[in-house]
N, C-alpha and C. Protein backbone atom coordinates (compact mmCIF):
# COMPACT_ATOMS: atom_id res chain seq x y z
N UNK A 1 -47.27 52.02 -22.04
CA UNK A 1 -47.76 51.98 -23.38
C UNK A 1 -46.59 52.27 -24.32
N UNK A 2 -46.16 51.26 -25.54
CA UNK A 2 -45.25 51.44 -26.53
C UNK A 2 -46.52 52.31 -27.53
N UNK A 3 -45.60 53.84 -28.22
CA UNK A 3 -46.36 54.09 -29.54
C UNK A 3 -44.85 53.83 -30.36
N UNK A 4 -45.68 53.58 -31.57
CA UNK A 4 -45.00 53.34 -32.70
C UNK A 4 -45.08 54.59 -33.73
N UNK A 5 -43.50 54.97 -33.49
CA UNK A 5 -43.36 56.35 -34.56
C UNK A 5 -43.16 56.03 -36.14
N UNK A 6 -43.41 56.64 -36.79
CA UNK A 6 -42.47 56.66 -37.98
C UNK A 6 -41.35 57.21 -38.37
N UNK A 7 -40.39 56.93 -38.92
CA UNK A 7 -39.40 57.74 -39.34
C UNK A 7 -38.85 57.30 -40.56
N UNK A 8 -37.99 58.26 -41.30
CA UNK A 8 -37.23 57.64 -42.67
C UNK A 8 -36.91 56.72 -42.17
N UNK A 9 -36.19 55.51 -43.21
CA UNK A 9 -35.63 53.90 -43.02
C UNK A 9 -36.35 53.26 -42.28
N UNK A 10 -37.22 53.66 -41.26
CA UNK A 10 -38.07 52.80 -40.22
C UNK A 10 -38.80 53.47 -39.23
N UNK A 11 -38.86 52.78 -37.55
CA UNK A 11 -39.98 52.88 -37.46
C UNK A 11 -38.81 52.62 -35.95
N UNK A 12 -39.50 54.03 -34.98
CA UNK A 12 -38.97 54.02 -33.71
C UNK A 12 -40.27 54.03 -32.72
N UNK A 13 -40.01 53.20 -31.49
CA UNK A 13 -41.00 53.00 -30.34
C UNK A 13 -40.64 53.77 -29.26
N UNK A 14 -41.04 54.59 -28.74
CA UNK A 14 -41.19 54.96 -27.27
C UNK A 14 -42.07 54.64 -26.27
N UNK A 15 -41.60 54.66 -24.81
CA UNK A 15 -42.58 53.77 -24.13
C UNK A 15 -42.95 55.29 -23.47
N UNK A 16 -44.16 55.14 -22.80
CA UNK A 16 -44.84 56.26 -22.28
C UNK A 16 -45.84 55.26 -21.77
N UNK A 17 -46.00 55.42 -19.60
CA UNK A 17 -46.14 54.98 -18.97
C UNK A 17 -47.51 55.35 -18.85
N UNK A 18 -48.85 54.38 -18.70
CA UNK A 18 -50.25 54.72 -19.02
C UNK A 18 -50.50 55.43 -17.54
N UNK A 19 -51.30 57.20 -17.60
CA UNK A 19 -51.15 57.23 -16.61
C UNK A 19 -52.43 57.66 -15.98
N UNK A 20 -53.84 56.56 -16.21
CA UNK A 20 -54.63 56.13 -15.97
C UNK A 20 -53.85 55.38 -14.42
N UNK A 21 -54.37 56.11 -13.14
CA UNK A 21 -54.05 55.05 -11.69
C UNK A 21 -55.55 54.24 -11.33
N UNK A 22 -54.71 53.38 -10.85
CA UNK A 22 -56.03 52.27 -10.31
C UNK A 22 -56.62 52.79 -8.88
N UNK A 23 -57.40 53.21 -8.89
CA UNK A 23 -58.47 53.37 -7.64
C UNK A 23 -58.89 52.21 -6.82
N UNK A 24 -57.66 51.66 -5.99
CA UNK A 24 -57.67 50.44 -5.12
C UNK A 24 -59.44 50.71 -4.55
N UNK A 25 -59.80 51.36 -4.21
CA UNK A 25 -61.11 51.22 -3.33
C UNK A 25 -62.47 50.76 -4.42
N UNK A 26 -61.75 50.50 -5.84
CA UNK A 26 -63.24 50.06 -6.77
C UNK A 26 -62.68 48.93 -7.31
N UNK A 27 -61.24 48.14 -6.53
CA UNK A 27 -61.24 46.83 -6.53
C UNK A 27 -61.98 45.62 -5.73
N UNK A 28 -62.47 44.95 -6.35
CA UNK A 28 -62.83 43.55 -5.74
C UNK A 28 -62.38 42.31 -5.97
N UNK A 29 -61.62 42.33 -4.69
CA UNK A 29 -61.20 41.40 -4.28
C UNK A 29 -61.27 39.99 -4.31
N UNK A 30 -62.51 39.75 -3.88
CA UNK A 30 -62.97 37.93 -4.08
C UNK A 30 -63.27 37.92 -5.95
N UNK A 31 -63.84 39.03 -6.14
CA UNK A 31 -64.16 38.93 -7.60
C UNK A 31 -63.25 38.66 -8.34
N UNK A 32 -62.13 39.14 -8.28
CA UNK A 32 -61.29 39.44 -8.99
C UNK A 32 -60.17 37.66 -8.77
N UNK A 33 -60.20 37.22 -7.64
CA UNK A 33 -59.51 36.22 -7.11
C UNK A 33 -60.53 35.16 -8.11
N UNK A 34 -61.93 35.29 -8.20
CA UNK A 34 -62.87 34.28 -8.69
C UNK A 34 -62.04 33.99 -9.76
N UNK A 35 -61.72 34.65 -10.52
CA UNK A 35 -60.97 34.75 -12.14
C UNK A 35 -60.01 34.13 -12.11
N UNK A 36 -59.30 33.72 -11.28
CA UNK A 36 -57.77 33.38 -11.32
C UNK A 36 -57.53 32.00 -10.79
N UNK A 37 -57.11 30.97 -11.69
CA UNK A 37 -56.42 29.75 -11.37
C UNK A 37 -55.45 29.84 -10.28
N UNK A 38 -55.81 29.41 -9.52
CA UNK A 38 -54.61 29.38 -7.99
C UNK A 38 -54.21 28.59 -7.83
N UNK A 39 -53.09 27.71 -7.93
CA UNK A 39 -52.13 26.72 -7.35
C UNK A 39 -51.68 26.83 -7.06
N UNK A 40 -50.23 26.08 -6.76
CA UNK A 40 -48.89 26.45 -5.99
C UNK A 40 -48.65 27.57 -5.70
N UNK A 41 -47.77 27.62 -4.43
CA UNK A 41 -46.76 29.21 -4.44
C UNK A 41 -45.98 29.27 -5.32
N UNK A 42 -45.48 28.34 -6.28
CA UNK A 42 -43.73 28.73 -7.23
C UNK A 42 -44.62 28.64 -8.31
N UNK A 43 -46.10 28.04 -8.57
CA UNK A 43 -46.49 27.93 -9.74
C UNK A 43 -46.98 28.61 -10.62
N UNK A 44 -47.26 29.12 -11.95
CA UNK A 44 -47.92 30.45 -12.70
C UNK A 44 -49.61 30.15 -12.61
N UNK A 45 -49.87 31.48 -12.12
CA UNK A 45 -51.45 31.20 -11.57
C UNK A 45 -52.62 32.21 -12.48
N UNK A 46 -52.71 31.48 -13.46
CA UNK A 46 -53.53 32.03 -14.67
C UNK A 46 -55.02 32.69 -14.56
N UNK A 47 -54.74 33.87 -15.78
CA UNK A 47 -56.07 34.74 -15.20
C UNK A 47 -57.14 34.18 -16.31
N UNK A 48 -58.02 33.45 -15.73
CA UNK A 48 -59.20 32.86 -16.71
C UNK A 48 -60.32 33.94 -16.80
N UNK A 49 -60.22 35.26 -16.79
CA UNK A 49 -61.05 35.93 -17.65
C UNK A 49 -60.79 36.95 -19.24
N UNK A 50 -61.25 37.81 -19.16
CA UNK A 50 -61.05 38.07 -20.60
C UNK A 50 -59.48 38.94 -20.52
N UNK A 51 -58.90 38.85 -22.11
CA UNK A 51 -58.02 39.37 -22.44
C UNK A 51 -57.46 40.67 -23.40
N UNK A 52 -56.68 41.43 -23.06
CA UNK A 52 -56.20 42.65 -23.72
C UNK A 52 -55.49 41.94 -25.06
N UNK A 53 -55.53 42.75 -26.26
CA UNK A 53 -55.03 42.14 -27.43
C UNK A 53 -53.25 42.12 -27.50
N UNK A 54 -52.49 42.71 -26.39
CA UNK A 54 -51.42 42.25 -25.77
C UNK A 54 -51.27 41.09 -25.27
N UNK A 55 -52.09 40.11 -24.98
CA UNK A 55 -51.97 39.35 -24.53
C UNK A 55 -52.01 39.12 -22.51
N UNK A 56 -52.31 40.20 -22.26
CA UNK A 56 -52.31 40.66 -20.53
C UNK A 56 -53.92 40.52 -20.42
N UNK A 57 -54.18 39.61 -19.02
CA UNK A 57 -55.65 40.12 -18.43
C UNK A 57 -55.96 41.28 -18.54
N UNK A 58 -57.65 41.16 -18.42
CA UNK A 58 -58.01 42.54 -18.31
C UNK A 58 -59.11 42.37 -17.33
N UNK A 59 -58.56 43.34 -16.41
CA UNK A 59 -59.69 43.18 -15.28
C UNK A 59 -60.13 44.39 -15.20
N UNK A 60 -61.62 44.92 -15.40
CA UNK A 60 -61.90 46.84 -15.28
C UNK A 60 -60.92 47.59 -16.16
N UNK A 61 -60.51 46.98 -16.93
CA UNK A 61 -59.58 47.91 -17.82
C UNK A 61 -58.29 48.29 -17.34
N UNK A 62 -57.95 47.49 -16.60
CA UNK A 62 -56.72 47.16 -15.76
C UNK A 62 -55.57 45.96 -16.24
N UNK A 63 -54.78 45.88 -16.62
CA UNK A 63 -53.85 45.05 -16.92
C UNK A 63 -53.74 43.98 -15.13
N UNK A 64 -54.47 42.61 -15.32
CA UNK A 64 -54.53 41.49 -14.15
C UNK A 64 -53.31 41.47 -13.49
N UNK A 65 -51.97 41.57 -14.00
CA UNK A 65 -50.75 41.32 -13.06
C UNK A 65 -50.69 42.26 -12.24
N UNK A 66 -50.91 43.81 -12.80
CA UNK A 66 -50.69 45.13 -11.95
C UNK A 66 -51.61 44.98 -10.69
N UNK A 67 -53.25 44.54 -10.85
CA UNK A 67 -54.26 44.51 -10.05
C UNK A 67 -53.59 43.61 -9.07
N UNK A 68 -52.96 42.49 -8.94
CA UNK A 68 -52.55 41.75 -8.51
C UNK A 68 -51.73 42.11 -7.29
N UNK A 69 -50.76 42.55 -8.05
CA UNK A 69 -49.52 43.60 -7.17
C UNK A 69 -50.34 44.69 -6.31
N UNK A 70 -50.99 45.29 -6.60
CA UNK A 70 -51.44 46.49 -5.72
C UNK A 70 -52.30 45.43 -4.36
N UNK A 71 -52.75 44.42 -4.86
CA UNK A 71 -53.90 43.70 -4.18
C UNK A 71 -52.87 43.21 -2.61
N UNK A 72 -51.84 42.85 -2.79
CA UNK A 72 -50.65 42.49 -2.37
C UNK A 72 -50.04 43.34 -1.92
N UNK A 73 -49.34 44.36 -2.42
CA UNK A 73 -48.19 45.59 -2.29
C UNK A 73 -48.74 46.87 -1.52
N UNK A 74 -49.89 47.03 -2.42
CA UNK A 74 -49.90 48.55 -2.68
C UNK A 74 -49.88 48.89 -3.76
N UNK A 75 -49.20 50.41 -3.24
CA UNK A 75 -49.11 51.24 -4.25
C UNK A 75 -48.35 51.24 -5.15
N UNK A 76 -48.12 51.31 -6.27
CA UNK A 76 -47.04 51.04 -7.19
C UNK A 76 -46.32 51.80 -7.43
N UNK A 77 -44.85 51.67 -6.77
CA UNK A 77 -43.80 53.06 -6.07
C UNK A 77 -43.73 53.85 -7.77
N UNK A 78 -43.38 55.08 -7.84
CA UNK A 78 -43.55 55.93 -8.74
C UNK A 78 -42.35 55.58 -9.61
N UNK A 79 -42.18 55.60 -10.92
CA UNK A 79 -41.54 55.49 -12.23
C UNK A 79 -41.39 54.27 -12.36
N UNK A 80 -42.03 53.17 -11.32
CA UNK A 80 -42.15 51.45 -11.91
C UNK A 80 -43.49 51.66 -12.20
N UNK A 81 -43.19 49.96 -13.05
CA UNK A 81 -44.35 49.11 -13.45
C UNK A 81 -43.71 47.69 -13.17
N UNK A 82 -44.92 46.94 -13.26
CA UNK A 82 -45.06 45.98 -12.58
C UNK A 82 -44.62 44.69 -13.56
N UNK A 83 -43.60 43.79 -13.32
CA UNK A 83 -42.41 42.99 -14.47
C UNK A 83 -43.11 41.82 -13.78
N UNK A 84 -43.06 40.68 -14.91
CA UNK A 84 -43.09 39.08 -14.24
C UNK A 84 -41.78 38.94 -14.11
N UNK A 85 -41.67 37.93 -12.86
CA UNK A 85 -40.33 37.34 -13.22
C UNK A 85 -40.27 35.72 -14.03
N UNK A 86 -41.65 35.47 -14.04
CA UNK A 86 -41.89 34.17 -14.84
C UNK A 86 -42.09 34.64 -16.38
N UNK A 87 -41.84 35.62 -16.89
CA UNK A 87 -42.36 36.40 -18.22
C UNK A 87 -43.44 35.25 -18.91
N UNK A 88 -44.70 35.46 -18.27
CA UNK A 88 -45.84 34.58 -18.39
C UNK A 88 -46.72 35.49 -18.44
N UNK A 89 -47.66 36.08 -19.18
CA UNK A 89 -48.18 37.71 -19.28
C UNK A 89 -49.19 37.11 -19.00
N UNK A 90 -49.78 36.01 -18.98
CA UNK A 90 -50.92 35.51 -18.17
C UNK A 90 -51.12 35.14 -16.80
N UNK A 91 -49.79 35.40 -16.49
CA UNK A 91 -49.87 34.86 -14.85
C UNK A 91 -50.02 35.81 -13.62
N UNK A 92 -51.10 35.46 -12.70
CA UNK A 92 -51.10 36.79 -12.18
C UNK A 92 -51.02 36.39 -10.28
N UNK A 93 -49.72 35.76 -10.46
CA UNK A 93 -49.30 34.90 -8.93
C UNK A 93 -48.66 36.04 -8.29
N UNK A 94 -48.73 37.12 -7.50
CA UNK A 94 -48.43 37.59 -6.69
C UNK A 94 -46.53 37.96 -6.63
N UNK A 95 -46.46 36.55 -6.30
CA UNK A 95 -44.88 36.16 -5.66
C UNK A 95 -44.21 36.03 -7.13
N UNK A 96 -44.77 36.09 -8.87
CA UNK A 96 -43.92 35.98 -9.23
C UNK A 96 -43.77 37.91 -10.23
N UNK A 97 -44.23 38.98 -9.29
CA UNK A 97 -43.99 39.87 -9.83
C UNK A 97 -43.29 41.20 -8.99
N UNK A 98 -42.37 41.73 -10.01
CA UNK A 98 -42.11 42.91 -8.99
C UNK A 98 -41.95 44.19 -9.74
N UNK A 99 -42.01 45.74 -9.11
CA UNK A 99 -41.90 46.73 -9.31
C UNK A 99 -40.07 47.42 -9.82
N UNK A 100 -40.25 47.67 -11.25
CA UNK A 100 -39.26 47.69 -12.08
C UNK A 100 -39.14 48.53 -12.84
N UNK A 101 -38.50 49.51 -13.54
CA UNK A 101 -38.66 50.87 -14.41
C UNK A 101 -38.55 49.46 -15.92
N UNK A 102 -39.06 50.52 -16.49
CA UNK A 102 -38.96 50.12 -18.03
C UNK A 102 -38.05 49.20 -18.75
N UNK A 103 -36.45 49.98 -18.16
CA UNK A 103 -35.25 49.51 -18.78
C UNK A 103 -35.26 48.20 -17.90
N UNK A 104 -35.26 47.91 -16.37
CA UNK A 104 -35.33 46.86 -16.00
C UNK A 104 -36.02 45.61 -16.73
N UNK A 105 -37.24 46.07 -17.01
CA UNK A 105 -38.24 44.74 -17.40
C UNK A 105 -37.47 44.21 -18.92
N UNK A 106 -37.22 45.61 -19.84
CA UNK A 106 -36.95 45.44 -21.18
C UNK A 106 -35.56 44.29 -20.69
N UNK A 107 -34.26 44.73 -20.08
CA UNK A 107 -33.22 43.67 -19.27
C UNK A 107 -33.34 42.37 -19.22
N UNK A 108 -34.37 42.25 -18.22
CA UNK A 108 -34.85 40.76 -17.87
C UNK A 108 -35.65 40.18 -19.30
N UNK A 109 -36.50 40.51 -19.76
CA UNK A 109 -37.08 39.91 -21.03
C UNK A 109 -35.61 39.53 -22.09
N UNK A 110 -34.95 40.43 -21.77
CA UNK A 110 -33.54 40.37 -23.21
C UNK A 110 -32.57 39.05 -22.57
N UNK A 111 -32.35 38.77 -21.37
CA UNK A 111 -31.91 38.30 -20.68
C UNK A 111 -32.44 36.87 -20.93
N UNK A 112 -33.92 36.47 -20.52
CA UNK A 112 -34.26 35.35 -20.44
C UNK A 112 -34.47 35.26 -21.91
N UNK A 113 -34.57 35.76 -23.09
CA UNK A 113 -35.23 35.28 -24.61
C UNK A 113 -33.60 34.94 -25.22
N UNK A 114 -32.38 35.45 -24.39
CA UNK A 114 -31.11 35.12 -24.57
C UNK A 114 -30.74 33.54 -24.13
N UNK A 115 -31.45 33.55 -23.16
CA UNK A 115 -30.98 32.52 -22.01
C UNK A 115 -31.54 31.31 -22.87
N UNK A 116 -32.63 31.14 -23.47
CA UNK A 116 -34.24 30.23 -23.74
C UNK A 116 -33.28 29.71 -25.27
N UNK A 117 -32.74 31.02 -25.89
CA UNK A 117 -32.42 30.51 -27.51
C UNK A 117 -30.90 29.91 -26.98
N UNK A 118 -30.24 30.43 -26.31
CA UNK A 118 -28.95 29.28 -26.27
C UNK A 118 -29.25 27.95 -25.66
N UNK A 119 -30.21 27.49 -25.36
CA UNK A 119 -30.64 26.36 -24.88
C UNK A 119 -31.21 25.79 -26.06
N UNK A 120 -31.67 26.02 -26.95
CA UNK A 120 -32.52 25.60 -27.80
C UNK A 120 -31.32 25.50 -28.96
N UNK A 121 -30.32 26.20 -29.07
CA UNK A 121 -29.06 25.62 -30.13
C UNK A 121 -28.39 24.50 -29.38
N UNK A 122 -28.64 24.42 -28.45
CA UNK A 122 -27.96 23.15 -27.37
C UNK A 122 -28.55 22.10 -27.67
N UNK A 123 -29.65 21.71 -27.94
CA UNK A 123 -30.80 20.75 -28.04
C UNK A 123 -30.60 20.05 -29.24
């Protein structure tokens, strides 16, 4: 979870990790699979039920990619959260997510929105 502080001249964010845990044993499984566009293995596999005003599934009040990962993984090793590597906040394909601290995910997002705009001055 980003809160948004105030301060003179502006306005500073800190992230603080929601620490609401998911109780794998009040997941369902087929239910939860019902929701989700499945195609390919390399392809982004979209969660067709309802959505968080972030833009992330919401499954039980669960962010869909995390449910995903645990469904798959496990447990979600301690001081990660769970990063796309397709940065597709709707996609909730298994194979395209992994367990990452904060600064990692913030990295990769800075990385690819770097990568996306020098392509687009290329064009």
């Amino acid at each position: 979870m980003v809160k948004r502080k105030e301060k003179p001249g502006g306005f500073t964010f800190t992230y603080k990790p929601k620490s609401k845990p998911i109780n794998t044993k009040l997941i369902n499984e087929k239910e939860f699979w019902s929701l989700v566009d499945v195609k390919g293995v390399d392809e982004c596999w979209l969660w067709k039920g309802c959505y968080m005003s972030g833009g992330y599934g919401n499954f039980h009040d669960f962010t869909t990619h995390t449910v995903s990962y645990i469904i798959k993984n496990g447990k979600i090793p301690e001081g990660k959260e769970i990063c796309h590597k397709c940065n597709n906040s709707k996609c909730v394909n298994p194979n395209h997510l992994y367990a990452g601290t904060h600064a990692d995910n913030m990295k990769d997002i800075h990385k690819k929105y770097i990568h996306k705009k020098k392509w687009k001055e290329l064009l």
